[in-house]
C-alpha atoms as a PDB file:
ATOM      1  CA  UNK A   1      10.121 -36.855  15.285  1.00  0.00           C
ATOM      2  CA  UNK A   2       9.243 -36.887  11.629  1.00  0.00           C
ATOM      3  CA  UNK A   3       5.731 -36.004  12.569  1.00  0.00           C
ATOM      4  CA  UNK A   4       6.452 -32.863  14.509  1.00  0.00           C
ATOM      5  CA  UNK A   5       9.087 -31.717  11.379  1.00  0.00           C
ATOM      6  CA  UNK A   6       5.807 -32.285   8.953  1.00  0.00           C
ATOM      7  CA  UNK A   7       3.834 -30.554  11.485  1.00  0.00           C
ATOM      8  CA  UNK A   8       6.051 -27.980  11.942  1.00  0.00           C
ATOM      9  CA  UNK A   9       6.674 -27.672   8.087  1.00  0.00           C
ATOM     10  CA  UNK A  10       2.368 -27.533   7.286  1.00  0.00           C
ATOM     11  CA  UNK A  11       2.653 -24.344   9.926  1.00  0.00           C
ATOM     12  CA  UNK A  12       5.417 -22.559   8.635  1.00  0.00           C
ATOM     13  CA  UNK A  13       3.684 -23.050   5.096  1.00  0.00           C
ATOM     14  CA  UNK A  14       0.270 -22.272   5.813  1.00  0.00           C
ATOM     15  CA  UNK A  15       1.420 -19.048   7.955  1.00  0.00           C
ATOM     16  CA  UNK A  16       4.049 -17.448   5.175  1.00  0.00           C
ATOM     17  CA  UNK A  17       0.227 -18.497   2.414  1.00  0.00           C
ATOM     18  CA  UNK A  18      -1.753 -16.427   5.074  1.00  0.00           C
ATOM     19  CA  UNK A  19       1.160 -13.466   4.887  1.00  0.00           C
ATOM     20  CA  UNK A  20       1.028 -13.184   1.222  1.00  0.00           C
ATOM     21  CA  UNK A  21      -3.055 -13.410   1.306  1.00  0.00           C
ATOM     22  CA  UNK A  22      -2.914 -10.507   3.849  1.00  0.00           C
ATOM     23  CA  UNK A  23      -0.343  -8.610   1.549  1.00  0.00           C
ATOM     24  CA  UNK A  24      -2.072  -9.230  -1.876  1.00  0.00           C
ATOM     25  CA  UNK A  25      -5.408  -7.933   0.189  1.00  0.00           C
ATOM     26  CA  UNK A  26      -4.205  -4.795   1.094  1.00  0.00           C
ATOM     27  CA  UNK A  27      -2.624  -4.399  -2.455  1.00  0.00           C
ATOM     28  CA  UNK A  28      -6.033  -5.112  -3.882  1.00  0.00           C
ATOM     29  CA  UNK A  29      -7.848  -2.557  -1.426  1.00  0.00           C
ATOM     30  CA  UNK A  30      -5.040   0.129  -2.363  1.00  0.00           C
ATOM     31  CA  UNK A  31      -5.436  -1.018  -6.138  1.00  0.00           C
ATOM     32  CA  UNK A  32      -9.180   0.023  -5.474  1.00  0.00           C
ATOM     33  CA  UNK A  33      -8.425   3.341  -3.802  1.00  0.00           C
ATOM     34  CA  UNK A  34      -6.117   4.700  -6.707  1.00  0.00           C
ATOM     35  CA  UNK A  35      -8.088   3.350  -9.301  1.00  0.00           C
ATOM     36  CA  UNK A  36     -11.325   5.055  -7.919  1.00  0.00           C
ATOM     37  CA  UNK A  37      -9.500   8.648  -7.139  1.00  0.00           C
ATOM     38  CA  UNK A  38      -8.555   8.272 -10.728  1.00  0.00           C
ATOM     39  CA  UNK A  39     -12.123   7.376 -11.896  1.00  0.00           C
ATOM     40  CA  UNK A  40     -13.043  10.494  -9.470  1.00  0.00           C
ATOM     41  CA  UNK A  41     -10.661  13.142 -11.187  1.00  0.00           C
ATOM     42  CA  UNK A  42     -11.332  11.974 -14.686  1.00  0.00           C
ATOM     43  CA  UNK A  43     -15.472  12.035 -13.736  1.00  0.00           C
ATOM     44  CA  UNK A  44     -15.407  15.031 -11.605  1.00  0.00           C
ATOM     45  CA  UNK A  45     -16.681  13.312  -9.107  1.00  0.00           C
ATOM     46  CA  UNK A  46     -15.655  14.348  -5.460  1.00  0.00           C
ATOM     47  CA  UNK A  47     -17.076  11.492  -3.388  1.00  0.00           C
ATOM     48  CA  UNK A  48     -15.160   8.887  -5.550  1.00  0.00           C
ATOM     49  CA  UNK A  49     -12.215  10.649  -5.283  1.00  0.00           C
ATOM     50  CA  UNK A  50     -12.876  10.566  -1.344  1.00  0.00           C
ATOM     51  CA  UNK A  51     -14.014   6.910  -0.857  1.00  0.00           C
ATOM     52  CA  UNK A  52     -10.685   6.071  -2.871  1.00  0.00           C
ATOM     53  CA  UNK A  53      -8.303   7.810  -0.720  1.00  0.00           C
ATOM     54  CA  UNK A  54     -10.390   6.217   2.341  1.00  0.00           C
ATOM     55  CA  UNK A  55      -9.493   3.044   0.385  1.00  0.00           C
ATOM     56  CA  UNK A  56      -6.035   3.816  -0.338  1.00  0.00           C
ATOM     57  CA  UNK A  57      -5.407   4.872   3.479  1.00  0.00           C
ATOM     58  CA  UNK A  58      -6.916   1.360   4.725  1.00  0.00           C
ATOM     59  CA  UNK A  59      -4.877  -0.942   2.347  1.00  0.00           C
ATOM     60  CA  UNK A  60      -1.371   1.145   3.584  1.00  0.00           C
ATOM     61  CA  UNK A  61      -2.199   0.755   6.938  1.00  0.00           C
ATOM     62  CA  UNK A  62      -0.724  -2.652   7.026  1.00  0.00           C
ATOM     63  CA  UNK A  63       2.417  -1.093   5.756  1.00  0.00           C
ATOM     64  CA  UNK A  64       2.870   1.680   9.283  1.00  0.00           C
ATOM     65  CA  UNK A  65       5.426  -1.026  10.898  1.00  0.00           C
ATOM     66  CA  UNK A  66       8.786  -2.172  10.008  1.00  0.00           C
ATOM     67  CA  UNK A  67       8.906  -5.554  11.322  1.00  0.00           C
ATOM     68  CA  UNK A  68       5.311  -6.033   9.099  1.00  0.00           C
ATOM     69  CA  UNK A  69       6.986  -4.697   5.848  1.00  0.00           C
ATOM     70  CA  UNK A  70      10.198  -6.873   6.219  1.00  0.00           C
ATOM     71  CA  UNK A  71       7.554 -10.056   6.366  1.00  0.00           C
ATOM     72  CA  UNK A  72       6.679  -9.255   3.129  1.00  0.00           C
ATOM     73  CA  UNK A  73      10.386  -8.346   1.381  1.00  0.00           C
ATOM     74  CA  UNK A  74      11.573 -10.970  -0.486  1.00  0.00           C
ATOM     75  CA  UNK A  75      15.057 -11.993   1.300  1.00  0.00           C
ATOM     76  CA  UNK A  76      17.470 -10.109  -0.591  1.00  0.00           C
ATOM     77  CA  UNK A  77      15.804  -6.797  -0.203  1.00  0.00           C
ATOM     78  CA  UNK A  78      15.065  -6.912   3.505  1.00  0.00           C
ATOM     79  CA  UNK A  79      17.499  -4.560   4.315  1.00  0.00           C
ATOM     80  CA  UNK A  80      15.392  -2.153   2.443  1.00  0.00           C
ATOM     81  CA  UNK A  81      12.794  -2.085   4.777  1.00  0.00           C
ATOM     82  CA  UNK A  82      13.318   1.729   5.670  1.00  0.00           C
ATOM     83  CA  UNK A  83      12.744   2.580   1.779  1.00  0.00           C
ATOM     84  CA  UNK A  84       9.166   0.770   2.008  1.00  0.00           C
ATOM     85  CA  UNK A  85       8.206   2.389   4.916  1.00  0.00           C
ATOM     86  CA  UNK A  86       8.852   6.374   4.324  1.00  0.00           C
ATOM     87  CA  UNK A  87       7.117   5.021   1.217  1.00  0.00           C
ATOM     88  CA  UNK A  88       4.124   4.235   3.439  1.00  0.00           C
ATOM     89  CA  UNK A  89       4.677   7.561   5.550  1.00  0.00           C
ATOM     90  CA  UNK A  90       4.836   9.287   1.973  1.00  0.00           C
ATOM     91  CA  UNK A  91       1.449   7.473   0.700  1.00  0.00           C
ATOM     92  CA  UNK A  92      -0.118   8.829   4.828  1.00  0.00           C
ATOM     93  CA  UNK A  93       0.646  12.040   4.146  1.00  0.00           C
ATOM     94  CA  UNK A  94      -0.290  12.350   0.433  1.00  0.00           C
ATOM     95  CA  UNK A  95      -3.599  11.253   1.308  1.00  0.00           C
ATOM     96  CA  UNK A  96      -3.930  13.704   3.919  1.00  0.00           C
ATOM     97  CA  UNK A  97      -3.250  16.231   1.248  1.00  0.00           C
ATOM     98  CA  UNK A  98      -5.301  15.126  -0.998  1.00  0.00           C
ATOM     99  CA  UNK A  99      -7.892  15.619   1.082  1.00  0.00           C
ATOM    100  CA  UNK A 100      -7.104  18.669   2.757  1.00  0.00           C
ATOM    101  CA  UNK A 101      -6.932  19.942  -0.992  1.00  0.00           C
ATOM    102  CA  UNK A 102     -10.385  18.623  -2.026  1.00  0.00           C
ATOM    103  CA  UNK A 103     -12.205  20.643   1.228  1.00  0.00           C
ATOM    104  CA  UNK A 104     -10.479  23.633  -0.039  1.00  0.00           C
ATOM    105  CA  UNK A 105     -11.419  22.976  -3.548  1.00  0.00           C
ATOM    106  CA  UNK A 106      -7.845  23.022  -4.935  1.00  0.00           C
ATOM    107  CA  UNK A 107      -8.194  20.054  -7.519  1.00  0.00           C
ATOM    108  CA  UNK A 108      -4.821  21.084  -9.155  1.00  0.00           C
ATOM    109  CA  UNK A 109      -2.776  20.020  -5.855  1.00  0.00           C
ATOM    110  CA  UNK A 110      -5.235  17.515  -4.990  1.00  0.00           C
ATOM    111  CA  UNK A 111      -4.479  15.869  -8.180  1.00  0.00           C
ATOM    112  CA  UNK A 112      -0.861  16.228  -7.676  1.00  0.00           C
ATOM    113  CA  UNK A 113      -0.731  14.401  -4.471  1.00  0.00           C
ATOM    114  CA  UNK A 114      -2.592  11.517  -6.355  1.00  0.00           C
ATOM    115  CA  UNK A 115       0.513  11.516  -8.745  1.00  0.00           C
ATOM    116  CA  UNK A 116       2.793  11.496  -5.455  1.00  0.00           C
ATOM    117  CA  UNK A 117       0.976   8.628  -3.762  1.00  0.00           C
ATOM    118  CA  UNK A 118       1.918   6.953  -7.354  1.00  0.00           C
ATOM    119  CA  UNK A 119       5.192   7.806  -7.150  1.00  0.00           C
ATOM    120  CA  UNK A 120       5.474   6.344  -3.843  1.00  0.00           C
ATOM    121  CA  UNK A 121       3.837   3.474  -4.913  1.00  0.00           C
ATOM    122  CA  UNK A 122       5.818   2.800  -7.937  1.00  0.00           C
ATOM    123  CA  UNK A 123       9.057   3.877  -5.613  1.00  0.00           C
ATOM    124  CA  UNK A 124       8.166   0.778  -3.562  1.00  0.00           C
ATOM    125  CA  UNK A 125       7.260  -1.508  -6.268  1.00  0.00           C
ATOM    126  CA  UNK A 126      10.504  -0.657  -8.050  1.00  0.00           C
ATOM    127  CA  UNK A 127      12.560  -2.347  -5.110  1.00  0.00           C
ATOM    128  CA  UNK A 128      10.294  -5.265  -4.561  1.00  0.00           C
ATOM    129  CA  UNK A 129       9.932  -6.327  -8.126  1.00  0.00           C
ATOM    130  CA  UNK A 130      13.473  -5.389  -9.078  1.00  0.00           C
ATOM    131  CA  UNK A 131      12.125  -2.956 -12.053  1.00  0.00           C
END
């Protein structure tokens, strides 16, 4: 009996580690992303603006389901799960703007989606981290 509770314990505990590695991976690859659009609007430099929205749209992809963003709430802010997700939807379609912005060589509304897809970011942030 004792063995199957430690057994059972070692499970839960390595699966809720590999959650939070899966999260802070997809943080990191977003972290990327925004940090090389910014690079690419600050250089002038189209294709690192594009590789960085590519970036940006793998990391949120993680974030498209509900059940997979209420993992990753901390307990008391599960019912919030709604709030991270249009942020997700919000980050999708900023990123399609973006781009659709940098074909048609309008770098002023390009660059304002990048401030949106912060915004969303932050908007997120702000719930999880209580700011």
């Amino acid at each position: 009996m004792k063995l199957g509770k430690i057994v059972l314990a070692c499970t839960l505990a390595f699966g809720i580690a590999s959650a939070q590695d899966v999260m802070q991976k997809s943080m990191s690859i977003m972290e990327q992303g925004i940090t090389q659009i910014q690079q690419g609007f600050l250089n002038n430099n189209i294709e690192l603006i594009r590789s960085g929205s590519k970036l940006v749209q793998d990391g949120n992809k993680l974030f498209s389901d509900k059940k997979v963003i209420a993992q990753y709430l901390p307990k008391d802010k599960k019912h919030m799960v709604n709030v991270a997700s249009n942020a997700s939807k919000r980050i999708s379609l900023d990123i399609n703007i973006l781009e659709l912005n940098l074909e048609d060589k309008a770098y002023l509304n390009a660059a304002n989606a990048y401030s949106d897809i912060l915004n969303a970011c932050s908007r997120c942030h702000s719930i999880v981290r209580s700011w």
